[in-house]
Protein backbone atom coordinates (compact mmCIF):
# COMPACT_ATOMS: atom_id res chain seq x y z
CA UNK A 1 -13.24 -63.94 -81.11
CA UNK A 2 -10.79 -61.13 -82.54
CA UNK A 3 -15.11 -57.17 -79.05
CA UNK A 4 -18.95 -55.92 -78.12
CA UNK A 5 -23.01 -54.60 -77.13
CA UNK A 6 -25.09 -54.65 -75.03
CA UNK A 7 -28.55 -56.96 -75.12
CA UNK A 8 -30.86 -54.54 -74.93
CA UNK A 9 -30.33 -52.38 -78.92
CA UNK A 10 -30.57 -55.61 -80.05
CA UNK A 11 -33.70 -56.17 -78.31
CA UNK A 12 -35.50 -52.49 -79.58
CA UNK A 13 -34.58 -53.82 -83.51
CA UNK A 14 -35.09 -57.39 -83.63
CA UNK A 15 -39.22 -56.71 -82.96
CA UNK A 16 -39.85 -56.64 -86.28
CA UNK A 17 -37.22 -59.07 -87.44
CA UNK A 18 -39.35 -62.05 -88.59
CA UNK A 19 -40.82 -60.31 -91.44
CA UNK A 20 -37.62 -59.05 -92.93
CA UNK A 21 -37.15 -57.83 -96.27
CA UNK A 22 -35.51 -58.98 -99.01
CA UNK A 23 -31.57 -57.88 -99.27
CA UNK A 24 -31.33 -54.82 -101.63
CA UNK A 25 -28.87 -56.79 -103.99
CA UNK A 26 -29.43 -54.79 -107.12
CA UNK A 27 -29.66 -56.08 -110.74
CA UNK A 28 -27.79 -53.26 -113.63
CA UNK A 29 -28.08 -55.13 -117.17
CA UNK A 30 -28.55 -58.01 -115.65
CA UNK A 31 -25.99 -58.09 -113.39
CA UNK A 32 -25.91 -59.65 -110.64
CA UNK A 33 -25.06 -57.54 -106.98
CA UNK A 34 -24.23 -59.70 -104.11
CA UNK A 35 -23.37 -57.97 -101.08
CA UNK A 36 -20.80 -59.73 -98.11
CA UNK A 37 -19.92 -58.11 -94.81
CA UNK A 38 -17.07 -59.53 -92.47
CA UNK A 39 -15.41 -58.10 -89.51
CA UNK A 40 -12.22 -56.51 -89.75
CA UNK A 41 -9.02 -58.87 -89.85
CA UNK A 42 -6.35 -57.25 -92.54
CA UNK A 43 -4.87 -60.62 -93.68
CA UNK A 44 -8.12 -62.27 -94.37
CA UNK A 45 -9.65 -59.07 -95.86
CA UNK A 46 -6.64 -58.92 -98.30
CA UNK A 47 -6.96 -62.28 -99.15
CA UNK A 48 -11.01 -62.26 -99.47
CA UNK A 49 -10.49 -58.89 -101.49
CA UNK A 50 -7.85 -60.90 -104.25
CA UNK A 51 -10.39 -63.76 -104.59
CA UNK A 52 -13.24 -61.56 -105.13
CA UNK A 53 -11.96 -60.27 -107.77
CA UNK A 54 -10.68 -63.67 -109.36
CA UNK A 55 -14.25 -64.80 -108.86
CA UNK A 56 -15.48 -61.41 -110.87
CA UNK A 57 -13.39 -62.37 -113.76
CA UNK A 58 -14.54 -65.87 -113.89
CA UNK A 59 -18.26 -64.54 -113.21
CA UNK A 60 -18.51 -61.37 -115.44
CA UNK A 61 -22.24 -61.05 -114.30
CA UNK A 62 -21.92 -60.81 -110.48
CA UNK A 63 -20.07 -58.01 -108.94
CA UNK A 64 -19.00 -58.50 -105.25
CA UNK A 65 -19.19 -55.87 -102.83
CA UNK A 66 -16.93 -56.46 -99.65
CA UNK A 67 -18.10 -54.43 -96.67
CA UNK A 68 -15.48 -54.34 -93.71
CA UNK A 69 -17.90 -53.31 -90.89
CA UNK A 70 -15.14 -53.07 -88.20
CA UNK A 71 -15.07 -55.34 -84.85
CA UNK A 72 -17.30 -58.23 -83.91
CA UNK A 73 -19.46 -55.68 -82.13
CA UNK A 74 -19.92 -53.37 -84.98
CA UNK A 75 -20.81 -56.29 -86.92
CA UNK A 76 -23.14 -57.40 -84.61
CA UNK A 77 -24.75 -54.06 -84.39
CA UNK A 78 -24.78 -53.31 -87.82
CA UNK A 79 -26.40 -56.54 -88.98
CA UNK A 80 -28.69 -56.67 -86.49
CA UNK A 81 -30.15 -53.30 -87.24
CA UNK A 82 -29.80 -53.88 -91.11
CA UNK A 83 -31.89 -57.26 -90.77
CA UNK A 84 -34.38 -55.71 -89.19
CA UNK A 85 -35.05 -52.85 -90.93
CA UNK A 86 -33.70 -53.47 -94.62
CA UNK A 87 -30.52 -53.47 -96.41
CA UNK A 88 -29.08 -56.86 -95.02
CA UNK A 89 -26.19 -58.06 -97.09
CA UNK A 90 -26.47 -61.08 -99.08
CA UNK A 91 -23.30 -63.33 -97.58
CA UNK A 92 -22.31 -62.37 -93.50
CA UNK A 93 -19.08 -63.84 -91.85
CA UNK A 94 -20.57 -64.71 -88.55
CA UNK A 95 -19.30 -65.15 -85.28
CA UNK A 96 -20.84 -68.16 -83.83
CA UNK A 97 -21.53 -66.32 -80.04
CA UNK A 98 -24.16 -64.28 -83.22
CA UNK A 99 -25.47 -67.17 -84.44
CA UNK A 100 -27.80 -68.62 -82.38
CA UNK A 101 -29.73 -65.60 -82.26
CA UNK A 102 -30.05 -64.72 -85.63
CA UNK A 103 -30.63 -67.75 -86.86
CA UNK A 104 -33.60 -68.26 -84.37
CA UNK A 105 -34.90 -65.10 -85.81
CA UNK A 106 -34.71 -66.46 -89.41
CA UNK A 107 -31.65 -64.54 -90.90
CA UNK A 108 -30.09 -66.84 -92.47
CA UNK A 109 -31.00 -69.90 -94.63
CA UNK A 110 -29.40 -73.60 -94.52
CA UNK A 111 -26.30 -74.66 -96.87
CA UNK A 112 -27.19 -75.20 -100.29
CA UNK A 113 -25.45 -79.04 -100.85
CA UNK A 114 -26.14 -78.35 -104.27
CA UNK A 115 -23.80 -75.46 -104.81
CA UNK A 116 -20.99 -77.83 -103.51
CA UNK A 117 -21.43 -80.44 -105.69
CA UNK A 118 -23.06 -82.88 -102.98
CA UNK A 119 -26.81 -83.90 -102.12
CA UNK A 120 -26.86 -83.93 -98.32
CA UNK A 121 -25.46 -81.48 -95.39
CA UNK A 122 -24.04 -84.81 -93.95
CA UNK A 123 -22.01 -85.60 -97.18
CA UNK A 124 -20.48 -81.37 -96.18
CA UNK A 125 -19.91 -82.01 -93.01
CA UNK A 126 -17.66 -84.62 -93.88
CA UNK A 127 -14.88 -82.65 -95.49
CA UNK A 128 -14.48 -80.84 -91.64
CA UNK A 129 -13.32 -82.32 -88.62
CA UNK A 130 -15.83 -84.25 -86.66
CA UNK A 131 -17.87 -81.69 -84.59
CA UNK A 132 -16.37 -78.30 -86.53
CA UNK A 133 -19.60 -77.21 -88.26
CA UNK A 134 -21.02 -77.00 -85.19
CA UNK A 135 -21.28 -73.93 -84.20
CA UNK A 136 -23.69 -73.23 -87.27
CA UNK A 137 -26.16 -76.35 -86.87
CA UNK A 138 -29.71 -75.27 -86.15
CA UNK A 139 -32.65 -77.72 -86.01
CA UNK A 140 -30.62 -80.67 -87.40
CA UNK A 141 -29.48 -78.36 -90.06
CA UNK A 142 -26.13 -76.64 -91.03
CA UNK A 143 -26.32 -72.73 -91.88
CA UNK A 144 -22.12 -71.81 -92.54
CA UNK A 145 -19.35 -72.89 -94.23
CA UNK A 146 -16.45 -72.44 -91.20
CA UNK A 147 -14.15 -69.38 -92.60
CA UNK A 148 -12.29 -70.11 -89.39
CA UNK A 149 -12.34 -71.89 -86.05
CA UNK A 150 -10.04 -71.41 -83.60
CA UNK A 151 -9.31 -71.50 -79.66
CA UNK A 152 -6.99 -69.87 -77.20
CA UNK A 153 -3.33 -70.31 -76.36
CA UNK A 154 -1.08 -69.14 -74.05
CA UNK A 155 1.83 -66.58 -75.96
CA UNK A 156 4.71 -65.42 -73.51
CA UNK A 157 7.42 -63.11 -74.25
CA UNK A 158 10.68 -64.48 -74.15
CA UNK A 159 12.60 -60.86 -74.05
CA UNK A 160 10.38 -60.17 -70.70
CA UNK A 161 10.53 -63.97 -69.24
CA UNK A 162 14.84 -63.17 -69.51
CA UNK A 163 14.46 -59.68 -68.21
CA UNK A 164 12.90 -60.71 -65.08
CA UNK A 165 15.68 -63.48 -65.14
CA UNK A 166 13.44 -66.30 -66.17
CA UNK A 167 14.01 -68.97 -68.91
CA UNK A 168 11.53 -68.77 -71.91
CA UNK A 169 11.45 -72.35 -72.23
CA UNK A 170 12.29 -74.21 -68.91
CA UNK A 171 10.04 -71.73 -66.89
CA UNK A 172 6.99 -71.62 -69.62
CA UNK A 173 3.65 -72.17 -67.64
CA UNK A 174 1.95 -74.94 -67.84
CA UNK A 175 -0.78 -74.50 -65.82
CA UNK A 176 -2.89 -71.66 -64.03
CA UNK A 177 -0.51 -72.06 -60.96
CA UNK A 178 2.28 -71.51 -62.93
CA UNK A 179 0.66 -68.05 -64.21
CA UNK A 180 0.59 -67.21 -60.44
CA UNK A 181 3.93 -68.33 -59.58
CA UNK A 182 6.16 -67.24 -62.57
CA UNK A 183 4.12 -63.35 -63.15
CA UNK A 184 4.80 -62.67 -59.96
CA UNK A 185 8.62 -62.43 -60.89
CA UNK A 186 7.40 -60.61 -63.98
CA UNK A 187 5.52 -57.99 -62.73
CA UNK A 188 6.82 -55.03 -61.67
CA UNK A 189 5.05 -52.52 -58.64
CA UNK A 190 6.03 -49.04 -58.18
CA UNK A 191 4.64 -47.21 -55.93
CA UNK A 192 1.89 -49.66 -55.47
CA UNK A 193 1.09 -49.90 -58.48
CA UNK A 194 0.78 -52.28 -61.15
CA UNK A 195 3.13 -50.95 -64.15
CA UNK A 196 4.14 -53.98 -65.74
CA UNK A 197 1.86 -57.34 -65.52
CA UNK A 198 3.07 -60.60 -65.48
CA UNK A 199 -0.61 -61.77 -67.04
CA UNK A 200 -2.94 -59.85 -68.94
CA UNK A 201 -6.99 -60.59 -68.30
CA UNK A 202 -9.10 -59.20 -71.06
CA UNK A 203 -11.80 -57.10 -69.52
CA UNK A 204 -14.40 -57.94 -73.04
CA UNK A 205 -16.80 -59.67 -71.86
CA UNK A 206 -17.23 -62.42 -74.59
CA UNK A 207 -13.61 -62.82 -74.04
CA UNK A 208 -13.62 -63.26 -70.81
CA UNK A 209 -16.65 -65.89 -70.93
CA UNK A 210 -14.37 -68.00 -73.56
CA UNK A 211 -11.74 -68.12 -70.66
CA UNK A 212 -13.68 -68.69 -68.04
CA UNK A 213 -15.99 -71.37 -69.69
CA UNK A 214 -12.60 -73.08 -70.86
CA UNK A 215 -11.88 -73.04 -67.02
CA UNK A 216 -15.06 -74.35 -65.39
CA UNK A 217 -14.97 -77.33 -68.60
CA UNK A 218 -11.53 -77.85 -67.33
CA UNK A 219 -12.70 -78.24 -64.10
CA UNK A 220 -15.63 -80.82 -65.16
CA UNK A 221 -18.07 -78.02 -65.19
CA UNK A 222 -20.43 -76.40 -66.69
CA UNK A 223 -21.41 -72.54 -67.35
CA UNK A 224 -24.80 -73.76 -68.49
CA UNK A 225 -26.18 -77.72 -68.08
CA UNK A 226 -25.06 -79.45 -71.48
CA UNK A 227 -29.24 -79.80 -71.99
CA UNK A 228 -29.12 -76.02 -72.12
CA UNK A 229 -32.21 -76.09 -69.18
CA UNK A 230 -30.29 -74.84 -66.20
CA UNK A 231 -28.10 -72.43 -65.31
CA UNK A 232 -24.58 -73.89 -63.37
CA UNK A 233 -22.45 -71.11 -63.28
CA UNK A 234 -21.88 -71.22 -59.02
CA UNK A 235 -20.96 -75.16 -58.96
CA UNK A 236 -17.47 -75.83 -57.03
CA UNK A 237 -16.25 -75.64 -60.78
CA UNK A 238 -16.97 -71.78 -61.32
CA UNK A 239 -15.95 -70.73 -57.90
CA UNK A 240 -12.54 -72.37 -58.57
CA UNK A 241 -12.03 -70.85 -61.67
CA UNK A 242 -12.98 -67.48 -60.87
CA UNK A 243 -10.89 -67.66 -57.41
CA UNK A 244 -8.34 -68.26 -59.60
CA UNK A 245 -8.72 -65.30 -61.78
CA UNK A 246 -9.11 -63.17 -58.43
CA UNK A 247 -5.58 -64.47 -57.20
CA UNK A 248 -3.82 -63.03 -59.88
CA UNK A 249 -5.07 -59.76 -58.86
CA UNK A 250 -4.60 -60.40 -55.28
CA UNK A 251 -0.94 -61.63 -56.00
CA UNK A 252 0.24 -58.23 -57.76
CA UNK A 253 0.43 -60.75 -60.87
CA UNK A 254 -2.63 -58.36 -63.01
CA UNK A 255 -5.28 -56.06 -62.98
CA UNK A 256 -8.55 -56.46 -65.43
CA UNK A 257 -7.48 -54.53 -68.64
CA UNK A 258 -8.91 -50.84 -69.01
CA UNK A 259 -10.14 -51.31 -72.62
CA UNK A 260 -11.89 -54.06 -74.07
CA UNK A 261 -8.67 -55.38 -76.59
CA UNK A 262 -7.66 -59.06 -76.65
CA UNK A 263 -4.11 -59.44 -75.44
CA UNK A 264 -3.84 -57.08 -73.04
CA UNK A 265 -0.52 -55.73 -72.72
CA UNK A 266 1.39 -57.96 -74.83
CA UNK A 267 1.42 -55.20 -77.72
CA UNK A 268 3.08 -52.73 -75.61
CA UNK A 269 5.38 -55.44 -73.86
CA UNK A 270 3.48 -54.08 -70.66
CA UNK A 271 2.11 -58.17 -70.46
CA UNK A 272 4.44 -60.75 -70.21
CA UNK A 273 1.72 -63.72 -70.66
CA UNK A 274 -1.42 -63.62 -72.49
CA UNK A 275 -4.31 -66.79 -72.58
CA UNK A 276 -7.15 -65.27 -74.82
CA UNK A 277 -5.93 -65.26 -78.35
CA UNK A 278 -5.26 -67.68 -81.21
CA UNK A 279 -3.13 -68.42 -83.90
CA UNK A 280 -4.05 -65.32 -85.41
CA UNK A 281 -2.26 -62.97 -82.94
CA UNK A 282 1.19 -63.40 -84.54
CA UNK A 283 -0.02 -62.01 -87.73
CA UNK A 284 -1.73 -59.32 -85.64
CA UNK A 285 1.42 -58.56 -83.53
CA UNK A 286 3.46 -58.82 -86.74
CA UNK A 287 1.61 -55.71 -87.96
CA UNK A 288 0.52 -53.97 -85.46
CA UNK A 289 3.27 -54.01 -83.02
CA UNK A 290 6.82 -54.93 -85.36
CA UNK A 291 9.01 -53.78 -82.45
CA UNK A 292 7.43 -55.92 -79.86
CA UNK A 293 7.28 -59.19 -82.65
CA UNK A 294 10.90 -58.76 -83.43
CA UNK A 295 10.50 -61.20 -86.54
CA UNK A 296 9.09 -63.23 -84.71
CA UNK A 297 11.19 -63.75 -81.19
CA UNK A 298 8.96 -61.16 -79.36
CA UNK A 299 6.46 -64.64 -78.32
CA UNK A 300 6.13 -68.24 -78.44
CA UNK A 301 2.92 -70.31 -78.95
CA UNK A 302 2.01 -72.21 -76.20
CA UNK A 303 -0.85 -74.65 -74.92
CA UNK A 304 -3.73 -73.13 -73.53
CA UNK A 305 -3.33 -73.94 -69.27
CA UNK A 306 -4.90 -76.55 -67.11
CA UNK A 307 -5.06 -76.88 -63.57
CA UNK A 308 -2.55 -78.60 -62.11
CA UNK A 309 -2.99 -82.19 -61.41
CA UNK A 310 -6.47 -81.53 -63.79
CA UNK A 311 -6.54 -82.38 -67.61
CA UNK A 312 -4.76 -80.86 -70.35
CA UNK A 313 -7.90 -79.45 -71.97
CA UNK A 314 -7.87 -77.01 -74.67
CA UNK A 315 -10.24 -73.53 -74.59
CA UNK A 316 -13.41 -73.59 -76.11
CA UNK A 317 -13.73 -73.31 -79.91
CA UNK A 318 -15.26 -70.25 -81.70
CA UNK A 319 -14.88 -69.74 -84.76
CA UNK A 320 -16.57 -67.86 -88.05
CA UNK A 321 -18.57 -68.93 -90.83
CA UNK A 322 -19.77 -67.61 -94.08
CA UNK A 323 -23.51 -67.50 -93.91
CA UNK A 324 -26.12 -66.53 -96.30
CA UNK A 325 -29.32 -64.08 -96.17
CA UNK A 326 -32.65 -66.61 -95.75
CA UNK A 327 -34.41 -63.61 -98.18
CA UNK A 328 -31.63 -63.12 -100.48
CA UNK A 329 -32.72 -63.19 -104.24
CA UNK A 330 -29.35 -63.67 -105.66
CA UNK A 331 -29.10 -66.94 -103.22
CA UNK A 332 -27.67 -69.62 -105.47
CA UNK A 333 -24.86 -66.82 -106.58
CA UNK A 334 -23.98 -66.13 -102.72
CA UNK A 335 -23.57 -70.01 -101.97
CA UNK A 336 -21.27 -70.04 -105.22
CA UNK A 337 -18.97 -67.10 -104.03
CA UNK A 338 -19.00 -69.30 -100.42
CA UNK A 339 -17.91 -72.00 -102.03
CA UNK A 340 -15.14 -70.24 -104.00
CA UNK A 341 -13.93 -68.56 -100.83
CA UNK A 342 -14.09 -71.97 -99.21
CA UNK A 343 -12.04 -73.44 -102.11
CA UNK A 344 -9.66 -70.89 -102.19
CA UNK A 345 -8.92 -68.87 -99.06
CA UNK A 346 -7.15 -72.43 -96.97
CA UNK A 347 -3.77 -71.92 -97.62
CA UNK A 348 -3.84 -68.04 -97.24
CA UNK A 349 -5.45 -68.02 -94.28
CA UNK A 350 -3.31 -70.46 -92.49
CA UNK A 351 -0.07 -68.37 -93.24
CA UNK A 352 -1.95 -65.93 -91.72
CA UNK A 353 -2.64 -67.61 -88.21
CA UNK A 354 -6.64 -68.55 -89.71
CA UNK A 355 -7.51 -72.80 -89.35
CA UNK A 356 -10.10 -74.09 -91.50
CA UNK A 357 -10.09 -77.40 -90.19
CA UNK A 358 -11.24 -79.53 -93.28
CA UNK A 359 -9.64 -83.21 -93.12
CA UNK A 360 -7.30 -82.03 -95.76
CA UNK A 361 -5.73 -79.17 -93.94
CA UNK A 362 -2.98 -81.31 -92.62
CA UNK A 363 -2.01 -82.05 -95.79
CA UNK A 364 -1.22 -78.42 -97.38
CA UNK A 365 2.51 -77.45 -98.38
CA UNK A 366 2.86 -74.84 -95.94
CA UNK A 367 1.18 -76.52 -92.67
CA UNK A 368 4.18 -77.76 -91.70
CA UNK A 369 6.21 -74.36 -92.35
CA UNK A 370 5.09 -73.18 -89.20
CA UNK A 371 5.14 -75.22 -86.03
CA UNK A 372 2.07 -73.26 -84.48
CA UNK A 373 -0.08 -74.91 -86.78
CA UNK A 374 0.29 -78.44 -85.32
CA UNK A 375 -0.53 -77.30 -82.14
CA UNK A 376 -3.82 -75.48 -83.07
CA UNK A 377 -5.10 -78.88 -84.83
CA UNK A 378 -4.11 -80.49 -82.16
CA UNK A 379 -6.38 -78.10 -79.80
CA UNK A 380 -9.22 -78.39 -82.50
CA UNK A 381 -9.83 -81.87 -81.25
CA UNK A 382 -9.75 -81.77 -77.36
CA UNK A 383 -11.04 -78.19 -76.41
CA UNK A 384 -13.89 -77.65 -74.52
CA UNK A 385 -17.45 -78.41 -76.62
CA UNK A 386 -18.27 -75.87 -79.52
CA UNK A 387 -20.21 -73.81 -78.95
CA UNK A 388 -20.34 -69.84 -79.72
CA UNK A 389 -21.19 -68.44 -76.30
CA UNK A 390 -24.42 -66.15 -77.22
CA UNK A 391 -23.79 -62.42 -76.26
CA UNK A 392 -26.31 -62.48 -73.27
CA UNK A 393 -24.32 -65.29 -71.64
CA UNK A 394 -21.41 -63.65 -72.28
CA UNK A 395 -22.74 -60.15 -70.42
CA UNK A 396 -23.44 -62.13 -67.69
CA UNK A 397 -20.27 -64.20 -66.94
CA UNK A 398 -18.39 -60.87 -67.85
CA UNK A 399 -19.91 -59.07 -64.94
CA UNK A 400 -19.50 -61.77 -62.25
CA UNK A 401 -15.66 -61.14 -63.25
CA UNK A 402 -15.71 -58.02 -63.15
CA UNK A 403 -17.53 -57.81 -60.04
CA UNK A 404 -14.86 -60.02 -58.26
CA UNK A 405 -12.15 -58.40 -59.84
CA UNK A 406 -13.13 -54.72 -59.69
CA UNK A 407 -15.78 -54.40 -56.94
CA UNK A 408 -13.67 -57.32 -54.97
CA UNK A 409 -16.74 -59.16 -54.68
CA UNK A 410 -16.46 -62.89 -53.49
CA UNK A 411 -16.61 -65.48 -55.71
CA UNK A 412 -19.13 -67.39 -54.45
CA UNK A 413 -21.42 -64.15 -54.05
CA UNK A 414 -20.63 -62.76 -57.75
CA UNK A 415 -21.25 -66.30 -58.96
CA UNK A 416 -24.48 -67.02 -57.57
CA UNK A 417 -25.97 -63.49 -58.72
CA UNK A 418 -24.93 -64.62 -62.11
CA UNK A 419 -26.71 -67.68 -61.95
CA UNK A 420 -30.09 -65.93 -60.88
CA UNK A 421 -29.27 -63.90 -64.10
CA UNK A 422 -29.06 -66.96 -66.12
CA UNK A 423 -31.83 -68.17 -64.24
CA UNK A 424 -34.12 -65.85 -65.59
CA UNK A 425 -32.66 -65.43 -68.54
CA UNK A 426 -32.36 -69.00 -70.44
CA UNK A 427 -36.68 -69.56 -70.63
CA UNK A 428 -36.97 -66.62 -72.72
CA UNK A 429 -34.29 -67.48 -75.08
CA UNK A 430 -35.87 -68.53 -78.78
CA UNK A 431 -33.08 -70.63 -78.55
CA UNK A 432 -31.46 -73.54 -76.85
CA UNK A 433 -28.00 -73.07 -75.16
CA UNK A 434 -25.60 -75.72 -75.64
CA UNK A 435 -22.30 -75.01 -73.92
């Protein structure tokens, strides 16, 4: 998840959605027009910006347009709208927290096996890591080739940990308690107030539902029952979790970020430990904040946290896929350009902090250059079950946060109006939730 809206502009646009028109892919002496949006990651647009062009050369008669249409929520809002009222693109990276309900509305179509060279969606599946294409199956069908699937990690900064007289390494947390114990020696009050945090919390509110359904899993939880039928969100799990969230505040350690930005704090060194980002955040720092990255000894990489005597779970997975328009007429063309990105964009997009975990990744020259990269494979196969957490779901566990966090709400009361929320919410989903 590298931001958001609200449910109910979806809601006024998708009325009309199951009789959407065909893509506006135009055809100019007989070429052929496809048209692929993706949110806005430099690396991976650089990278997906070479290979079009490669492909264009090799292709004379499609041209590629390459829309970057900003953050996850302009995506989403854009998309949305275009489905439902014309001018979808042909190709969409998609977040998986989108998926579920646009493909319920009939955006997109399943993978083409024949365009990779195989009969069967099983036979595709089986280049990925058990479970990894999950996030796009639908009906006992797969809809996107993973571009990316990640989960969070804890990144510290080793200049702050020795500022506040800590060592980087020997005083690393481990677990949530750890976050308590060691930010309060990070963080810095002045005149009773916060100025320096030893952790940053996200305010986002699909970011904060990754964390806090990573927590409750952790816990042996559940945000929503694993049949998708019942909402779970106040069990002894959640309460825990979000207690724990609350402390943080309560202990001087952080305050719920002011903008919706992943990381907050790090950027500005005014966060001395972070839990909601992935591998991708060093190439992010690395361009967006030099000073703070200091080639690279500005943070270290480090295991998402458990509870302590609890399991050493990872976060939940998210991740991206490239997906294709269900009324696209240039279809077999867009599931040929997938394919090429697929082929092509592995190696790039690991140097640049992106996993596509196919069963060969391990095996690429430059996995091992960077140590990180172990350690997000690793998390690949124990996080919490995949599963993009839809945007509704998302609202709601944002706001019982927030509620306890902001409003000081208890977390017991802020949890059960949540689940009253989800309550009401999960029968009138046109899909099932399966967190």
């Amino acid at each position: 998840m590298k931001n958001r809206l609200t449910r109910g502009a979806m809601l006024l646009v998708l009325a009309g959605a199951l009789t959407i028109p065909a893509s506006h892919s135009a055809h100019a002496a007989n070429k052929i027009v496809l048209n692929y949006w993706r949110h806005d990651y430099p690396p991976a647009l650089k990278i997906d910006r070479m290979l079009a062009a490669q492909f264009m050369k090799l292709h004379p008669n499609i041209q590629i347009n390459l829309v970057n249409q900003g953050t996850d929520s302009q995506v989403y809002q854009k998309t949305t709208i275009a489905f439902a009222g014309g001018g979808a693109p042909d190709i969409v990276n998609v977040y998986n927290g989108f998926f579920q309900q646009w493909s319920a509305l009939g955006f997109f179509q399943p993978i083409q096996p024949a365009a990779f060279g195989v009969k069967s969606n099983t036979s595709i599946a089986s280049s990925w890591l058990k479970g990894t294409l999950n996030g796009w199956l639908l009906k006992g069908q797969y809809y996107g080739i993973p571009s990316e699937v990640s989960t969070y990690f804890t990144v510290i900064s080793p200049p702050l940990f020795r500022a506040a007289g800590l060592d980087p390494v020997k005083d690393a947390p481990k677990t949530w308690e750890d976050i308590l114990r060691v930010g309060k020696k990070l963080a810095k009050v002045q005149n009773g107030a916060l100025v320096k945090q030893g952790y940053g919390i996200a305010s986002d509110p699909g970011v904060l539902a990754i964390v806090f359904d990573s927590m409750v899993h952790q816990l042996g939880g559940y945000v929503v029952s694993p049949d998708g039928s019942k909402a779970a969100i106040n069990s002894p799990a959640g309460v825990k979790a979000l207690t724990m969230l609350l402390s943080y505040k309560q202990g001087k350690v952080s305050q719920l970020a002011s903008k919706p930005l992943q990381g907050p704090g790090f950027d500005t060194a005014s966060s001395a430990i972070i839990t909601d980002v992935g591998l991708w955040y060093r190439g992010y720092l690395q361009g967006s904040a030099p000073k703070v990255y200091a080639n690279g000894s500005g943070m270290k990489i480090l295991p998402f946290p458990y509870f302590a005597g609890g399991k050493a779970q990872s976060a939940t997975l998210y991740g991206y896929a490239w997906c294709v328009n269900a009324h696209s007429p240039n279809a077999a063309a867009a599931w040929q350009f997938v394919k090429y990105l697929s082929d092509n964009t592995t190696p790039g997009y690991l140097d640049a902090g992106i996993m596509q975990p196919k069963t060969t990744l391990r095996s690429l020259p430059n996995f091992a250059k960077t140590p990180d990269n172990a350690l997000g494979f690793s998390a690949l196969g124990t996080g919490a079950p995949y599963a993009g957490i839809p945007d509704q779901i998302g609202t709601i566990i944002g706001g019982a946060v927030s509620s306890a966090l902001l409003d000081n709400v208890a977390p017991q009361a802020a949890l059960d109006k949540a689940n009253q929320l989800l309550t009401r919410l999960l029968p009138t989903l046109p899909y099932k939730i399966s967190m």
